[in-house]
N, C-alpha and C. Protein backbone atom coordinates (compact mmCIF):
# COMPACT_ATOMS: atom_id res chain seq x y z
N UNK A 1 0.85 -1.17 0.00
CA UNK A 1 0.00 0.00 0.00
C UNK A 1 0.89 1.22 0.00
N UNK A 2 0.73 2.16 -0.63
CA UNK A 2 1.25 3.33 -0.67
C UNK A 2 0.43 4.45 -0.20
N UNK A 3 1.14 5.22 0.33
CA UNK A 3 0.23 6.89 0.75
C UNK A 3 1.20 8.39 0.49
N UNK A 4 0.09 8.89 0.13
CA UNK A 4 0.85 9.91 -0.51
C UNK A 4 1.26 10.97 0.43
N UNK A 5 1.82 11.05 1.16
CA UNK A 5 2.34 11.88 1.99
C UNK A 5 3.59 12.10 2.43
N UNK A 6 3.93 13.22 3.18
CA UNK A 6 5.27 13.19 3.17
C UNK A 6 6.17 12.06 4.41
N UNK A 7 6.94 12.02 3.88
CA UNK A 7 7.38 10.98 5.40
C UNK A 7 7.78 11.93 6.76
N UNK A 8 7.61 11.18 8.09
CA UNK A 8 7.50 12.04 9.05
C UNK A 8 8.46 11.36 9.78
N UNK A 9 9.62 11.71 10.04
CA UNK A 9 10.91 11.62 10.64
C UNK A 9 10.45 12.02 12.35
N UNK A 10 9.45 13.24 12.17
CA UNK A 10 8.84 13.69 13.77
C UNK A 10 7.98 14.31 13.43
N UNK A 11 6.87 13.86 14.03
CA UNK A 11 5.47 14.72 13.87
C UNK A 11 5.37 16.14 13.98
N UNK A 12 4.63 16.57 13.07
CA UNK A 12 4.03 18.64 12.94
C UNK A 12 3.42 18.35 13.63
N UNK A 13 3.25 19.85 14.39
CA UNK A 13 2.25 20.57 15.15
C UNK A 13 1.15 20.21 14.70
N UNK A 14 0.16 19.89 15.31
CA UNK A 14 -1.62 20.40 15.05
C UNK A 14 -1.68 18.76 13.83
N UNK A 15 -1.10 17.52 14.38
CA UNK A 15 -1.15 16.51 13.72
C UNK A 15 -2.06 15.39 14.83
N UNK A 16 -2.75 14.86 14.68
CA UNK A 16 -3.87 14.16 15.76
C UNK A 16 -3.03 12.78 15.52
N UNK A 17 -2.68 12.31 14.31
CA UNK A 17 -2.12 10.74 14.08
C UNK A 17 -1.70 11.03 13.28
N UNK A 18 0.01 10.57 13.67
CA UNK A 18 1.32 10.23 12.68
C UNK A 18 1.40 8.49 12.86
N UNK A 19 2.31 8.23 11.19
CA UNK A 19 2.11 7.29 11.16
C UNK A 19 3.81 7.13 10.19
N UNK A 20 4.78 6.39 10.83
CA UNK A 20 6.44 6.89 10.06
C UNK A 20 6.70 5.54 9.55
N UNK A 21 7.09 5.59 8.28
CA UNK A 21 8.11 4.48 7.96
C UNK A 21 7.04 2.98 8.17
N UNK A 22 5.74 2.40 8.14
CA UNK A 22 5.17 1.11 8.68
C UNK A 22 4.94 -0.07 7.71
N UNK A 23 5.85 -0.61 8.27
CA UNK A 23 5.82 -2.24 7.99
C UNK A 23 4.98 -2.95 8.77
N UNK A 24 3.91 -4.01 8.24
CA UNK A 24 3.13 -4.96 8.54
C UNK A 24 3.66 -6.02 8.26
N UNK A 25 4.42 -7.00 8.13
CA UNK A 25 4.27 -8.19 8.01
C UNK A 25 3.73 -9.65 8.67
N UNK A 26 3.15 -10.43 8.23
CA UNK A 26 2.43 -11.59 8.55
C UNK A 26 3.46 -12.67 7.74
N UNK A 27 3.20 -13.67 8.29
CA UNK A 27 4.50 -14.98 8.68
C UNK A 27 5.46 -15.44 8.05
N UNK A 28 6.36 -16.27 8.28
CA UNK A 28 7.68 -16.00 7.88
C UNK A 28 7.89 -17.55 6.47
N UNK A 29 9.25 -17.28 6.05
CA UNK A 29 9.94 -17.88 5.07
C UNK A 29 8.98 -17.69 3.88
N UNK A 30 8.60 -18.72 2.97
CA UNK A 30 8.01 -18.64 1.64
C UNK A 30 6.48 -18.19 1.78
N UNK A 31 5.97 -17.76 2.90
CA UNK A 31 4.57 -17.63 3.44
C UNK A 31 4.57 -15.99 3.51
N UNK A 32 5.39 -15.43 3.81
CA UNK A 32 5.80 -14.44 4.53
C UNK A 32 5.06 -13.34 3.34
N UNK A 33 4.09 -12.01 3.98
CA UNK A 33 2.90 -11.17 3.21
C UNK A 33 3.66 -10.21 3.69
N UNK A 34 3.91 -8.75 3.01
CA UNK A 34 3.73 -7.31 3.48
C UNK A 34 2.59 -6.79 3.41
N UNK A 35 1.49 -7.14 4.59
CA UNK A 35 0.48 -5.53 4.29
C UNK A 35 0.39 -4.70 4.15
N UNK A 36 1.93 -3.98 4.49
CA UNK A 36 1.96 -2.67 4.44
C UNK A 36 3.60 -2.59 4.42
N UNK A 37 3.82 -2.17 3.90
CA UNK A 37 5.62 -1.50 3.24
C UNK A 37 5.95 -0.39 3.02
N UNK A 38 6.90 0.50 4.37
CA UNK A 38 7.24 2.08 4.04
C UNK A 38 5.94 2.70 4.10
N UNK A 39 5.21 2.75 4.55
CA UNK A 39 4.53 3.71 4.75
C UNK A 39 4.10 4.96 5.73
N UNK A 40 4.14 6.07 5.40
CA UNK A 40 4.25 7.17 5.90
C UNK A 40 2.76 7.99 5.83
N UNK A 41 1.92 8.48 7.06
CA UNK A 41 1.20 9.25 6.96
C UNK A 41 1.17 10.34 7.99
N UNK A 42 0.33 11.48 7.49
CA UNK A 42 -0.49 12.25 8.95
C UNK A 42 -1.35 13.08 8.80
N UNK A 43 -2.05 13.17 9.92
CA UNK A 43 -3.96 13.26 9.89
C UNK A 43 -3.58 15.02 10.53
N UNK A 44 -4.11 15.53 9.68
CA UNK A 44 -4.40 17.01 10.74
C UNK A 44 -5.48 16.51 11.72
N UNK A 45 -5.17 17.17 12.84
CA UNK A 45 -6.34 17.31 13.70
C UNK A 45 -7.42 18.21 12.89
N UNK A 46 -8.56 17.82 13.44
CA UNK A 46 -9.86 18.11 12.39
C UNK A 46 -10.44 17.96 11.30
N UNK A 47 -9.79 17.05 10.99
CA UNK A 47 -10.03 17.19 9.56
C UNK A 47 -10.92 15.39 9.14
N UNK A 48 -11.38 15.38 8.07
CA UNK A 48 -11.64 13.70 7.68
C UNK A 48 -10.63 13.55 6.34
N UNK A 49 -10.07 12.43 6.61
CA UNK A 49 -10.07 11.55 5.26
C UNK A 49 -10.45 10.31 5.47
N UNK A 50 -10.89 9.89 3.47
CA UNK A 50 -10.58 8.14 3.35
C UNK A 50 -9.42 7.92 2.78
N UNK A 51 -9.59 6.28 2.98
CA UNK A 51 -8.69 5.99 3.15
C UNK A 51 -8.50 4.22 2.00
N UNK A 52 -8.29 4.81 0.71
CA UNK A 52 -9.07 3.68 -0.66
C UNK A 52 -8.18 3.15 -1.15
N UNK A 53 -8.78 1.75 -1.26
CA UNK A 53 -8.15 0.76 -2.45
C UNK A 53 -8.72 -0.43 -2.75
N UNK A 54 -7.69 -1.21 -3.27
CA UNK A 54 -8.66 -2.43 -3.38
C UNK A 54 -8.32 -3.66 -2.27
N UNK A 55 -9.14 -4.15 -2.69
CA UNK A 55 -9.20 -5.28 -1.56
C UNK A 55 -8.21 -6.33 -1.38
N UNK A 56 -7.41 -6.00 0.13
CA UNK A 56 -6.13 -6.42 0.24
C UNK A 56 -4.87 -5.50 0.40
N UNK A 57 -5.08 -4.44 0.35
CA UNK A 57 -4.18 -3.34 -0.18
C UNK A 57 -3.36 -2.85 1.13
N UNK A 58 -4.27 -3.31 2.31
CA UNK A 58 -3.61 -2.68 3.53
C UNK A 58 -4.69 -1.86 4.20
N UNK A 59 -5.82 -1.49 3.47
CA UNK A 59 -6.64 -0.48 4.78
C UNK A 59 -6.38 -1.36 5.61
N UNK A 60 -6.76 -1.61 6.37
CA UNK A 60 -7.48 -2.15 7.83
C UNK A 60 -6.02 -2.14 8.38
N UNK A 61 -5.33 -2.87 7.72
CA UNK A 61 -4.13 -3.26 8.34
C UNK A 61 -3.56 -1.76 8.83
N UNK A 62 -3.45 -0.48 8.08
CA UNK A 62 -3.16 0.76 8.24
C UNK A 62 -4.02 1.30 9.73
N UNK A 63 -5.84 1.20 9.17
CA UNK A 63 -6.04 1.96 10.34
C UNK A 63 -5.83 1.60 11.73
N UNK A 64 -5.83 -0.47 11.94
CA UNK A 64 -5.85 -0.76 12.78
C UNK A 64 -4.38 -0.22 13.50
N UNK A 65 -3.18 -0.18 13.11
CA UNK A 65 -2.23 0.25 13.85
C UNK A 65 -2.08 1.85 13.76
N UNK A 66 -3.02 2.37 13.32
CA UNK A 66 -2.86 3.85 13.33
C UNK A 66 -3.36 4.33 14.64
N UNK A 67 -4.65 3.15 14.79
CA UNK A 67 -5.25 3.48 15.97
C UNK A 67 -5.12 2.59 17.50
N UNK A 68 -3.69 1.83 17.29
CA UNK A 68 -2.76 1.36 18.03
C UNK A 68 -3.47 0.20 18.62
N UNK A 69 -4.71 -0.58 18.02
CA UNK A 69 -5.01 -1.89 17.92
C UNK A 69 -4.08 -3.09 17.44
N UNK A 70 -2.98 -2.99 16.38
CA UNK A 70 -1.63 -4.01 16.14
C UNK A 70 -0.85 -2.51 16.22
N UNK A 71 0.65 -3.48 16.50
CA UNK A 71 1.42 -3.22 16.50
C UNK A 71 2.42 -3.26 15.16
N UNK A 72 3.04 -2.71 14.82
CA UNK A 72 4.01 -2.49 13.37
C UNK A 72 4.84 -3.21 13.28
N UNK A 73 5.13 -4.36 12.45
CA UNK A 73 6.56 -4.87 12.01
C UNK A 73 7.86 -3.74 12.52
N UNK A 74 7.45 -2.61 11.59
CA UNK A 74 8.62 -1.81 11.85
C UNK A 74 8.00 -0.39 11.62
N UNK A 75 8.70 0.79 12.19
CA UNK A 75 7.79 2.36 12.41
C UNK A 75 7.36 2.32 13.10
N UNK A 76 6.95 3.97 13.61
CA UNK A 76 5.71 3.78 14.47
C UNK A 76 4.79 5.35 14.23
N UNK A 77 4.17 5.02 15.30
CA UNK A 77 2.95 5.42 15.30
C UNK A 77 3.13 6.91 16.62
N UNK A 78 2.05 8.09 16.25
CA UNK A 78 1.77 8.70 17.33
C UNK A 78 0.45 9.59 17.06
N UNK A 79 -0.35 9.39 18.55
CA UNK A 79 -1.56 9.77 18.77
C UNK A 79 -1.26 11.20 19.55
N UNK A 80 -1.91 11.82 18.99
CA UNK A 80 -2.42 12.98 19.78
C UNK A 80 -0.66 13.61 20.43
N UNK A 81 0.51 13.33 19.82
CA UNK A 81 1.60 13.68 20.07
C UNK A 81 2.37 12.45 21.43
N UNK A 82 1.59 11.59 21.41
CA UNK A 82 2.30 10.44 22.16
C UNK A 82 2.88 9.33 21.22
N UNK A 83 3.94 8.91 20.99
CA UNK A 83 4.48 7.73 20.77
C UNK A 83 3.90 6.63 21.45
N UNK A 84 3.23 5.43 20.47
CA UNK A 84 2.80 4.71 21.05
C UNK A 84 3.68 3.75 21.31
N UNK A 85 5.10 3.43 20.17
CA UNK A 85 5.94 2.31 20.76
C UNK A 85 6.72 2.67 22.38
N UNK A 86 6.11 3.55 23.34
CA UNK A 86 6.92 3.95 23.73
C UNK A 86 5.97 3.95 25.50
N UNK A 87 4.61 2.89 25.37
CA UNK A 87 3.78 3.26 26.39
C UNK A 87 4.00 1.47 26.78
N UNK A 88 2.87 1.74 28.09
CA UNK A 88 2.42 0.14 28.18
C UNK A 88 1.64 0.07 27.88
N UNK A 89 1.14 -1.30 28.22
CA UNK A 89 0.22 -2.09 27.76
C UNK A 89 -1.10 -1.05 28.42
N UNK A 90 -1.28 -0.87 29.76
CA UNK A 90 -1.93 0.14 30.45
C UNK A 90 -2.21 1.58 29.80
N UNK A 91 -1.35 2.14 29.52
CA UNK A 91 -0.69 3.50 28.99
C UNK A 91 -1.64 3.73 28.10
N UNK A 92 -1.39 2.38 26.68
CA UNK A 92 -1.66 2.39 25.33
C UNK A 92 -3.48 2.46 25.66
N UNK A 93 -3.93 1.36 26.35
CA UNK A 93 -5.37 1.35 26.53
C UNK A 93 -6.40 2.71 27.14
N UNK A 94 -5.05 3.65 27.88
CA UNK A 94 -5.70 4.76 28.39
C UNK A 94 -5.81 5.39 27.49
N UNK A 95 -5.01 5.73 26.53
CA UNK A 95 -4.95 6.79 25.51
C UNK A 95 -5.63 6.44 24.48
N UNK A 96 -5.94 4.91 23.82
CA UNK A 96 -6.66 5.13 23.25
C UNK A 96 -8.03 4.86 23.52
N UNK A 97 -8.56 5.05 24.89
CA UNK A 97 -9.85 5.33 25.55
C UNK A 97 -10.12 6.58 25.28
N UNK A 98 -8.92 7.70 26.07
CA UNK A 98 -9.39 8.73 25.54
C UNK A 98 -9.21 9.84 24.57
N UNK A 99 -8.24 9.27 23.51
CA UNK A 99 -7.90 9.76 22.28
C UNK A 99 -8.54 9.43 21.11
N UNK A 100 -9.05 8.15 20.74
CA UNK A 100 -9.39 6.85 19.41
C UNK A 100 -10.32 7.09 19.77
N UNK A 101 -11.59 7.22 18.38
CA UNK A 101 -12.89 6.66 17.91
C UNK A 101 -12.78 6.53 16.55
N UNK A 102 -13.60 4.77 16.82
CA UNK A 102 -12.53 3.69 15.66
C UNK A 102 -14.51 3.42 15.65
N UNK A 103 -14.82 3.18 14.02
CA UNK A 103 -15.96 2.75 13.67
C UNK A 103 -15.79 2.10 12.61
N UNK A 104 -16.06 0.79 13.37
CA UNK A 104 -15.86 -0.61 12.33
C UNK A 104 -16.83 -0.81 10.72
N UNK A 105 -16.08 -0.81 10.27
CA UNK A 105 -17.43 -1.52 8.73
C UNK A 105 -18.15 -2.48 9.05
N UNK A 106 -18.11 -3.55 9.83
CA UNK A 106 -19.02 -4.59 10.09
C UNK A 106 -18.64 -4.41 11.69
N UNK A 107 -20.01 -3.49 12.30
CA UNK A 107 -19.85 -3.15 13.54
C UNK A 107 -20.63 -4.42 14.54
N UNK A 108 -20.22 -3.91 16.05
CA UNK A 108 -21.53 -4.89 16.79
C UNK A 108 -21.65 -3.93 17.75
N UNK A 109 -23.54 -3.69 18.06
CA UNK A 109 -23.72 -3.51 19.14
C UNK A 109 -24.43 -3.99 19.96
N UNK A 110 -24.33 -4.23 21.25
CA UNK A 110 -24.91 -4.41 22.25
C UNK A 110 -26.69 -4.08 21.83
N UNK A 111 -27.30 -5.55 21.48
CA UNK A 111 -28.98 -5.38 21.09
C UNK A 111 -29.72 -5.39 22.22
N UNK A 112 -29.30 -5.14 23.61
CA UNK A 112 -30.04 -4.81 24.59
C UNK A 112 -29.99 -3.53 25.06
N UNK A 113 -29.07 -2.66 24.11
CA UNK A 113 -28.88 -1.09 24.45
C UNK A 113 -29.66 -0.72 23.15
N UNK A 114 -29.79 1.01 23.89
CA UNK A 114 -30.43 1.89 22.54
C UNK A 114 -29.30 2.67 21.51
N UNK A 115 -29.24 2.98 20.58
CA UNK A 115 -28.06 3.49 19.61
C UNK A 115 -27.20 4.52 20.85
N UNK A 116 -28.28 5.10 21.48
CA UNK A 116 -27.38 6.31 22.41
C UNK A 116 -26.54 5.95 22.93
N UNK A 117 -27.51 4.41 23.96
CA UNK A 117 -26.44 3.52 25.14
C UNK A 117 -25.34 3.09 24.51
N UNK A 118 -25.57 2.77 23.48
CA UNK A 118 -23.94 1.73 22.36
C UNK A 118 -23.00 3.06 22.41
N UNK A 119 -23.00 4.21 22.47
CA UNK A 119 -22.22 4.80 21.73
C UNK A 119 -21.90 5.63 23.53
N UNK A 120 -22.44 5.12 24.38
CA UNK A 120 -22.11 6.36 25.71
C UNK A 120 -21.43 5.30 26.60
N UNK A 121 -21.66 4.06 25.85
CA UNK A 121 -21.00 2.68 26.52
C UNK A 121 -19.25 2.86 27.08
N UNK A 122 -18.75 3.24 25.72
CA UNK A 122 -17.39 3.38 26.47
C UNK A 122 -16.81 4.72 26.88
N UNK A 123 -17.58 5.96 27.14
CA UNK A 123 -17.24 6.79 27.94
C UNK A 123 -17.31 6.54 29.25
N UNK A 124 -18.91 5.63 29.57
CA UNK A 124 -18.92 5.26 30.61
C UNK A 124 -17.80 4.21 31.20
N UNK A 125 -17.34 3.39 30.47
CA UNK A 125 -16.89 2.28 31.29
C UNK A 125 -15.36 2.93 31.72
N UNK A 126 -14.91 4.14 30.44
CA UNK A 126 -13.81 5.08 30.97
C UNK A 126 -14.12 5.60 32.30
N UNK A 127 -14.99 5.91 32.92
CA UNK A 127 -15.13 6.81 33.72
C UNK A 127 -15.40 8.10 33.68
N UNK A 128 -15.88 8.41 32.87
CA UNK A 128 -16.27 9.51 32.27
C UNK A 128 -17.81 9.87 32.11
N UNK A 129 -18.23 11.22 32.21
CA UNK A 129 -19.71 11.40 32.40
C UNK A 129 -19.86 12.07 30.98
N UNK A 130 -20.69 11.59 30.09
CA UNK A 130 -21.07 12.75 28.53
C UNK A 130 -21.58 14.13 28.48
């Protein structure tokens, strides 16, 4: 997968998610896949993009470690101006409690809650009042 951006040696100002140099790979010797090779991005804060190709290309594989769900073969990643290779296991889950909102293509919610409850679900379980 390729992205057109510049490579980020260290994240700009007013950048919500950097993403330097990321290698994905999945398993080794004659088996061995790159999902993702060299790749370089970053998200202004505020802003939307997508994020297109075809099937296989690396989305998922991209957003999931953008939004520090896997971890990178190689590169890394930073949220909100934190380095994520650089937290714990604890650390990583706080920040992206209260940094990440990640909305799946084939979502699930809780069919005993109302759309509101699904979506106030994990502020609450943060500790947090809406």
């Amino acid at each position: 997968m390729n992205a057109e951006a510049k490579p980020a040696a260290e994240a700009a100002p007013g950048n919500a998610v950097v993403g330097a140099d990321l290698t994905k790979r999945y398993g080794e010797g004659p088996t061995q896949v790159d999902a993702l090779r060299g790749v370089s991005a970053e998200f202004a804060a505020g802003t939307f993009t997508a994020i297109m190709g075809p099937s296989g290309s690396g989305k998922s594989t991209l957003l999931h470690i953008l939004a520090g769900l896997e971890e990178p073969t190689s590169g890394w990643v930073e949220i909100d101006g934190t380095r994520l290779d650089q937290l714990s296991d604890r650390e990583l889950t706080m920040l992206r409690r209260r940094a990440v909102g990640f909305v799946f293509q084939a979502y699930n919610l809780l069919p005993v809650l109302s759309a509101e409850e699904n979506i106030m679900l994990p502020i609450s379980i943060g500790g947090d009042k809406p």
